[in-house]
N, C-alpha and C. Protein backbone atom coordinates (compact mmCIF):
# COMPACT_ATOMS: atom_id res chain seq x y z
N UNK A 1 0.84 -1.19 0.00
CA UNK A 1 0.00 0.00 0.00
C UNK A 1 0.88 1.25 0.00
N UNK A 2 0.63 1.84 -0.95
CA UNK A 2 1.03 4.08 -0.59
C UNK A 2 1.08 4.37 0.43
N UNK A 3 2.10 4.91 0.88
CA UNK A 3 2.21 5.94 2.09
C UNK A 3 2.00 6.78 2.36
N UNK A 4 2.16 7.51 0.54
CA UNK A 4 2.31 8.54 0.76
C UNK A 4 1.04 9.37 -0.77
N UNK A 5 0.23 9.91 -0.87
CA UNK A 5 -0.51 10.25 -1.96
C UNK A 5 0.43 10.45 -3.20
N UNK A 6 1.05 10.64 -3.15
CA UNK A 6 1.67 10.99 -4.54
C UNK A 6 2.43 9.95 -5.01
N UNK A 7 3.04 8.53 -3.95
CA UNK A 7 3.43 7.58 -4.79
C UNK A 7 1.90 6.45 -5.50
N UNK A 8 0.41 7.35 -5.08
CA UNK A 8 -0.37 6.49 -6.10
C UNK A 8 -0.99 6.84 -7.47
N UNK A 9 -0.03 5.35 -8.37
CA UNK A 9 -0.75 5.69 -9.42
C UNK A 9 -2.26 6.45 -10.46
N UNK A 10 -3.22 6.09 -9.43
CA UNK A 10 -4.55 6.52 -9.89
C UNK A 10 -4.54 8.58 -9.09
N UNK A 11 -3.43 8.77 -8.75
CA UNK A 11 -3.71 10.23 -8.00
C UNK A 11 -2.89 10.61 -9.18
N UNK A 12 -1.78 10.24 -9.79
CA UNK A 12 -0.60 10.47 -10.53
C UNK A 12 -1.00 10.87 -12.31
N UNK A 13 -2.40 10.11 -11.97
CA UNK A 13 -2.98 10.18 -13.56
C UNK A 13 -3.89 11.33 -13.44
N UNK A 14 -5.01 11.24 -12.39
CA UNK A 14 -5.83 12.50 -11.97
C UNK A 14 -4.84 13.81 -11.87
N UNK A 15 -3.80 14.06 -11.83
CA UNK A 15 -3.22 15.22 -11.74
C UNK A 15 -2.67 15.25 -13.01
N UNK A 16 -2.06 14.33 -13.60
CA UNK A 16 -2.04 15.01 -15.63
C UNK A 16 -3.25 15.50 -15.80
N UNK A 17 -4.35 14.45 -15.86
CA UNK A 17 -5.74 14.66 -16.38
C UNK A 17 -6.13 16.40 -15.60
N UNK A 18 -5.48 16.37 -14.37
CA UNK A 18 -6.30 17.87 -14.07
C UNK A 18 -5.51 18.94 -14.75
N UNK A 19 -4.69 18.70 -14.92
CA UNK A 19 -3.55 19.55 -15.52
C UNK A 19 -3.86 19.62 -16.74
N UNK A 20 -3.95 19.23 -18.16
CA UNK A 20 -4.81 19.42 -19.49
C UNK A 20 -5.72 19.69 -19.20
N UNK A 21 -6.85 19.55 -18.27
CA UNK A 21 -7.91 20.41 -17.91
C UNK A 21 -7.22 21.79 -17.87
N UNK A 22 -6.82 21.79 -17.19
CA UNK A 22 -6.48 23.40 -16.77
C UNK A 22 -6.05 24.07 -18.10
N UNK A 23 -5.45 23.36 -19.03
CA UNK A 23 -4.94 24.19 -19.98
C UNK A 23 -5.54 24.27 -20.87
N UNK A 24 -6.70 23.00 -20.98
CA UNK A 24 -7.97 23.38 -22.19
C UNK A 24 -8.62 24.75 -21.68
N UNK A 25 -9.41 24.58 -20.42
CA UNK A 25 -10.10 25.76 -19.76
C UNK A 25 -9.38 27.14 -20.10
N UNK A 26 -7.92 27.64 -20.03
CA UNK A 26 -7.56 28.35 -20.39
C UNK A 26 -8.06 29.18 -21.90
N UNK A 27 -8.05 28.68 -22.64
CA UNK A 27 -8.69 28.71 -23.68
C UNK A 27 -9.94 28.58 -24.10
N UNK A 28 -10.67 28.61 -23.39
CA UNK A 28 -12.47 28.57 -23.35
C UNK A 28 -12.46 29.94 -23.76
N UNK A 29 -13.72 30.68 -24.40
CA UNK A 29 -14.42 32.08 -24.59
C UNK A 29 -14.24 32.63 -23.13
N UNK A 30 -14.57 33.83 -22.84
CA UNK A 30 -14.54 34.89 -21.95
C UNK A 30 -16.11 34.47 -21.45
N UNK A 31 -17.22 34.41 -22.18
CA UNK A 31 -18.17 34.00 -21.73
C UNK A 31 -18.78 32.43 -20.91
N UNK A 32 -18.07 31.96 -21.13
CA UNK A 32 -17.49 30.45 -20.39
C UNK A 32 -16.83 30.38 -18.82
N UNK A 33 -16.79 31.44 -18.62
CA UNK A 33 -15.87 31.76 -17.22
C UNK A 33 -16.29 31.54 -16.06
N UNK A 34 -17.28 31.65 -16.01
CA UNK A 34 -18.23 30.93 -14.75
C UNK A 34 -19.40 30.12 -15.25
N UNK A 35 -19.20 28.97 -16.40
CA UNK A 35 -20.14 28.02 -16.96
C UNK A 35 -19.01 27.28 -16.81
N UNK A 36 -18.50 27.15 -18.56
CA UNK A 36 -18.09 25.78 -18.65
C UNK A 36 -16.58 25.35 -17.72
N UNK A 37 -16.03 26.20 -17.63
CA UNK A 37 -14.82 26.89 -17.11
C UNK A 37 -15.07 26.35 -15.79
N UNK A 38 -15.75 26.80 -14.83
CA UNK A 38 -15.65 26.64 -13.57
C UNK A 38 -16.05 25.49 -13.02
N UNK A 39 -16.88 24.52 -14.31
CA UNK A 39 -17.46 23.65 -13.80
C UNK A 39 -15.91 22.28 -13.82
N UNK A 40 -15.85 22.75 -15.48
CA UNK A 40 -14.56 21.97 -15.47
C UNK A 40 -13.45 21.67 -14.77
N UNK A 41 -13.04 22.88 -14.13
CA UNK A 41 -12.15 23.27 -13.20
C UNK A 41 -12.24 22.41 -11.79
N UNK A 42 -13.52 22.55 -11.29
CA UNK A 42 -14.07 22.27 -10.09
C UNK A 42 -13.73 20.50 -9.91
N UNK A 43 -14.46 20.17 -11.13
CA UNK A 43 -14.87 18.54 -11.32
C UNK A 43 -13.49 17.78 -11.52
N UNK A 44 -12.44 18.57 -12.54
CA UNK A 44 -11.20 17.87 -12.47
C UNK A 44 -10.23 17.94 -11.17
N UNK A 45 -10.34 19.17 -10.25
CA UNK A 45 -9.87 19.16 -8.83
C UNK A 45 -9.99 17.96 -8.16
N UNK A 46 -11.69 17.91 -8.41
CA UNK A 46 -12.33 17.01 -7.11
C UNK A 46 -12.10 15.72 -7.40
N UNK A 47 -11.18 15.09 -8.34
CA UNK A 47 -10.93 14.02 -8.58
C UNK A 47 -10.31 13.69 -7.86
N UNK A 48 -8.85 14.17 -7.99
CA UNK A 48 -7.78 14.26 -7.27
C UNK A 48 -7.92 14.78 -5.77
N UNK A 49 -9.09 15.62 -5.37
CA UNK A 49 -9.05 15.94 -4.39
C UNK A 49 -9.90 14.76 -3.09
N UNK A 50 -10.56 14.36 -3.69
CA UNK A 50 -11.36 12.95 -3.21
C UNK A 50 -10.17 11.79 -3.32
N UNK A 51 -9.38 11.26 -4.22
CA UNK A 51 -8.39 10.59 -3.91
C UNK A 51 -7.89 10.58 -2.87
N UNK A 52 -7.16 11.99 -2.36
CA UNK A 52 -6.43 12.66 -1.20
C UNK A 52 -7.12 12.47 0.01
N UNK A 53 -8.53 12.75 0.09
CA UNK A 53 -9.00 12.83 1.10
C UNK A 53 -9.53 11.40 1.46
N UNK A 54 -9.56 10.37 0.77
CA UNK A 54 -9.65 8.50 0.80
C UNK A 54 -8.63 7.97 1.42
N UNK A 55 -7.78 8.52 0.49
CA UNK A 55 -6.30 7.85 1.05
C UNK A 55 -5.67 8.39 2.49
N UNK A 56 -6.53 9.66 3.17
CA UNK A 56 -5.81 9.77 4.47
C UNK A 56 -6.95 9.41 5.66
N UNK A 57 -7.90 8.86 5.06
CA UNK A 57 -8.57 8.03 6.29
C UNK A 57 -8.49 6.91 6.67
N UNK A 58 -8.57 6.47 7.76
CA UNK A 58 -8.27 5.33 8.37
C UNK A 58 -9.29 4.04 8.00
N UNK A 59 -10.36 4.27 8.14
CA UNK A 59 -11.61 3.07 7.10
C UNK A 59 -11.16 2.69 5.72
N UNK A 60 -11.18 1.41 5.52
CA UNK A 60 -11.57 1.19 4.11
C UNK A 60 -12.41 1.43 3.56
N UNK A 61 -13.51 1.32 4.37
CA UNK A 61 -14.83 1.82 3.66
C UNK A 61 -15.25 2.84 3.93
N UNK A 62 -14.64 4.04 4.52
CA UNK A 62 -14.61 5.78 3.77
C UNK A 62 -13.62 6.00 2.96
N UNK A 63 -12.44 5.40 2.83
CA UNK A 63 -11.62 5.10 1.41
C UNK A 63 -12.32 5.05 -0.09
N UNK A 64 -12.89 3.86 -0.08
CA UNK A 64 -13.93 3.29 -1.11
C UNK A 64 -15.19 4.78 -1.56
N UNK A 65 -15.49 5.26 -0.16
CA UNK A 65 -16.41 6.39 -0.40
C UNK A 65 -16.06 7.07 -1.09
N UNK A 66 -14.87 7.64 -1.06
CA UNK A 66 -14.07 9.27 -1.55
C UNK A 66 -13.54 8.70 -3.04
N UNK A 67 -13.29 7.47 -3.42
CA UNK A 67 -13.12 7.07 -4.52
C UNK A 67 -14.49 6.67 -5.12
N UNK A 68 -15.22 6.37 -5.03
CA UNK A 68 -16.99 6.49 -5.62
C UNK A 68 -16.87 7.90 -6.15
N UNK A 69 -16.64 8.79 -4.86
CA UNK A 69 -16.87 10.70 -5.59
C UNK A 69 -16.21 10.94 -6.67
N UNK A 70 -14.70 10.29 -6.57
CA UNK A 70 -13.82 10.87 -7.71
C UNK A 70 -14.23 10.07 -8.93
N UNK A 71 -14.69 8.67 -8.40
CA UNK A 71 -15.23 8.50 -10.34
C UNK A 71 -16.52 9.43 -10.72
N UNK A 72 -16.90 9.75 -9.88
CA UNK A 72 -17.79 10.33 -10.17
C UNK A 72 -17.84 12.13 -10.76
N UNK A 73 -16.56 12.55 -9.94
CA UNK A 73 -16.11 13.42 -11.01
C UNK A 73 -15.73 13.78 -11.97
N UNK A 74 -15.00 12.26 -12.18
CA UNK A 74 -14.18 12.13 -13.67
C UNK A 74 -15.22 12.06 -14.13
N UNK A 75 -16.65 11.23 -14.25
CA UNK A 75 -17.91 11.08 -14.87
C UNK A 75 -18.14 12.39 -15.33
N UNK A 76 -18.39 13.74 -14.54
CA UNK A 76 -18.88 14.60 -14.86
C UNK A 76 -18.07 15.65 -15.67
N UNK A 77 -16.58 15.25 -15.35
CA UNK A 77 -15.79 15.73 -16.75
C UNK A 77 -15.93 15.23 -17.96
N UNK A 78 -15.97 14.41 -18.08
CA UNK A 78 -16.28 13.42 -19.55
C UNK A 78 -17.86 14.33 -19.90
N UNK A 79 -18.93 14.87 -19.09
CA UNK A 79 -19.51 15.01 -19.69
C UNK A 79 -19.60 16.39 -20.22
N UNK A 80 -18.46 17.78 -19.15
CA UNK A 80 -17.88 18.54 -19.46
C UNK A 80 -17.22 18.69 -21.08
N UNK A 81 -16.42 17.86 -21.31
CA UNK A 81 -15.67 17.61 -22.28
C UNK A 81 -16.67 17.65 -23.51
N UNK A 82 -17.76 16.98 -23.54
CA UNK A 82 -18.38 16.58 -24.72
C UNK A 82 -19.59 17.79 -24.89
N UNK A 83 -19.71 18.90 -23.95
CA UNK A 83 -20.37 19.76 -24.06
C UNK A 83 -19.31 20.70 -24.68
N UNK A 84 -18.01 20.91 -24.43
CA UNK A 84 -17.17 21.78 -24.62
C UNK A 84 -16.66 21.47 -26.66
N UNK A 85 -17.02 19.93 -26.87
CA UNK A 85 -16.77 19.63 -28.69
C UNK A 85 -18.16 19.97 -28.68
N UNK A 86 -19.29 19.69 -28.23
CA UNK A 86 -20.67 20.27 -29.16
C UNK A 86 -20.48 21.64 -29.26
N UNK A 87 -20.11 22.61 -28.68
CA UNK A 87 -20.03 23.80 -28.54
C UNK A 87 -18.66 23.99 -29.51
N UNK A 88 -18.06 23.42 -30.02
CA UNK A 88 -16.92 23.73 -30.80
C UNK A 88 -15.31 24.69 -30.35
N UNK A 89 -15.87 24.19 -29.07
CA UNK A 89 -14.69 24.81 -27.69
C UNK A 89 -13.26 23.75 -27.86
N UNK A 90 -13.56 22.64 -28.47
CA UNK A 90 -11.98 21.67 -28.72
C UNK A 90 -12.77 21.26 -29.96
N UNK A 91 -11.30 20.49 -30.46
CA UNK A 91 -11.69 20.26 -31.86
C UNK A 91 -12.16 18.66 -31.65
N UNK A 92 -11.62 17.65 -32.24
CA UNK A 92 -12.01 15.98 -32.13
C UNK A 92 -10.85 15.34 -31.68
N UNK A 93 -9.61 15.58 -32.39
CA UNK A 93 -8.41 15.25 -31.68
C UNK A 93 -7.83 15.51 -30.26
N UNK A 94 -8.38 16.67 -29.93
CA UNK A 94 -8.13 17.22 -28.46
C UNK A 94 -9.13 16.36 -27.76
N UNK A 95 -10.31 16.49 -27.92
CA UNK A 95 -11.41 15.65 -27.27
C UNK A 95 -10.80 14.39 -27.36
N UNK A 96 -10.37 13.49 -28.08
CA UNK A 96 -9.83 12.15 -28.33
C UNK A 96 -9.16 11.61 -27.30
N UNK A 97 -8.06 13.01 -27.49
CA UNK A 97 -6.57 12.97 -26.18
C UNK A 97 -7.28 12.86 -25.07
N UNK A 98 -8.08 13.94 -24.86
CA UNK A 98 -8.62 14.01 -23.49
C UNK A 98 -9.45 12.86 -22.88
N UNK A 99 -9.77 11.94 -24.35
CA UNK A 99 -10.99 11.17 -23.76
C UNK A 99 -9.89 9.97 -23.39
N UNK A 100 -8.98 9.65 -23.58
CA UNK A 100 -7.79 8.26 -23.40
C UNK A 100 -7.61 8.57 -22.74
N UNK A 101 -7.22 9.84 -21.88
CA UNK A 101 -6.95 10.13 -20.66
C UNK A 101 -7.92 9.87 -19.56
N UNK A 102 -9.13 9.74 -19.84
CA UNK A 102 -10.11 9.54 -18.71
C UNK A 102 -10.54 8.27 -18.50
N UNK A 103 -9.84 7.54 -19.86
CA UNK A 103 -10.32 5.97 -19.98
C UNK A 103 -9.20 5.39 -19.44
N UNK A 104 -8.36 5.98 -19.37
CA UNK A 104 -7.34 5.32 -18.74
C UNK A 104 -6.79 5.64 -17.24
């Protein structure tokens, strides 16, 4: 088992994945700034941030809890993402990248 949050793999991927978040969002419209922007922002945090907060409790099964939330954020980025190509905010290849990243 990890000791330590950052030697786990699934926190290690949530922080690339939040990190291309951050730099798609950068690039959103001005009008996006407190829509798609903040939502994105929020949901790719709380991935990683629910990891963090699993991995420093003592239960397994409030562990298991805080990892339920974070798939569940990644869920709601994925659906971020696909509002951001209907809207023509990324192109298909970016969406692509982004989507291997969440599948993986």
């Amino acid at each position: 088992m990890a000791q330590n949050i950052i030697d786990l793999e699934v926190w290690k991927k949530g922080r690339i994945f939040r990190n291309e978040i951050s730099k798609l969002v950068s690039q959103l419209p001005a009008e996006e700034k407190y829509k798609l922007k903040d939502q994105l922002t929020r949901a790719s945090r709380s991935v990683t941030a629910n990891i963090a907060e699993g991995h420093g409790r003592y239960h397994f099964q409030e562990n298991i809890q805080f990892c339920r939330m974070a798939r569940g954020s990644l869920i709601e980025c994925y659906d971020h993402l696909t509002v951001a190509l209907d809207e023509q905010y990324i192109d298909q290849s970016n969406y692509k990248k982004l989507l291997m990243m969440y599948e993986n």
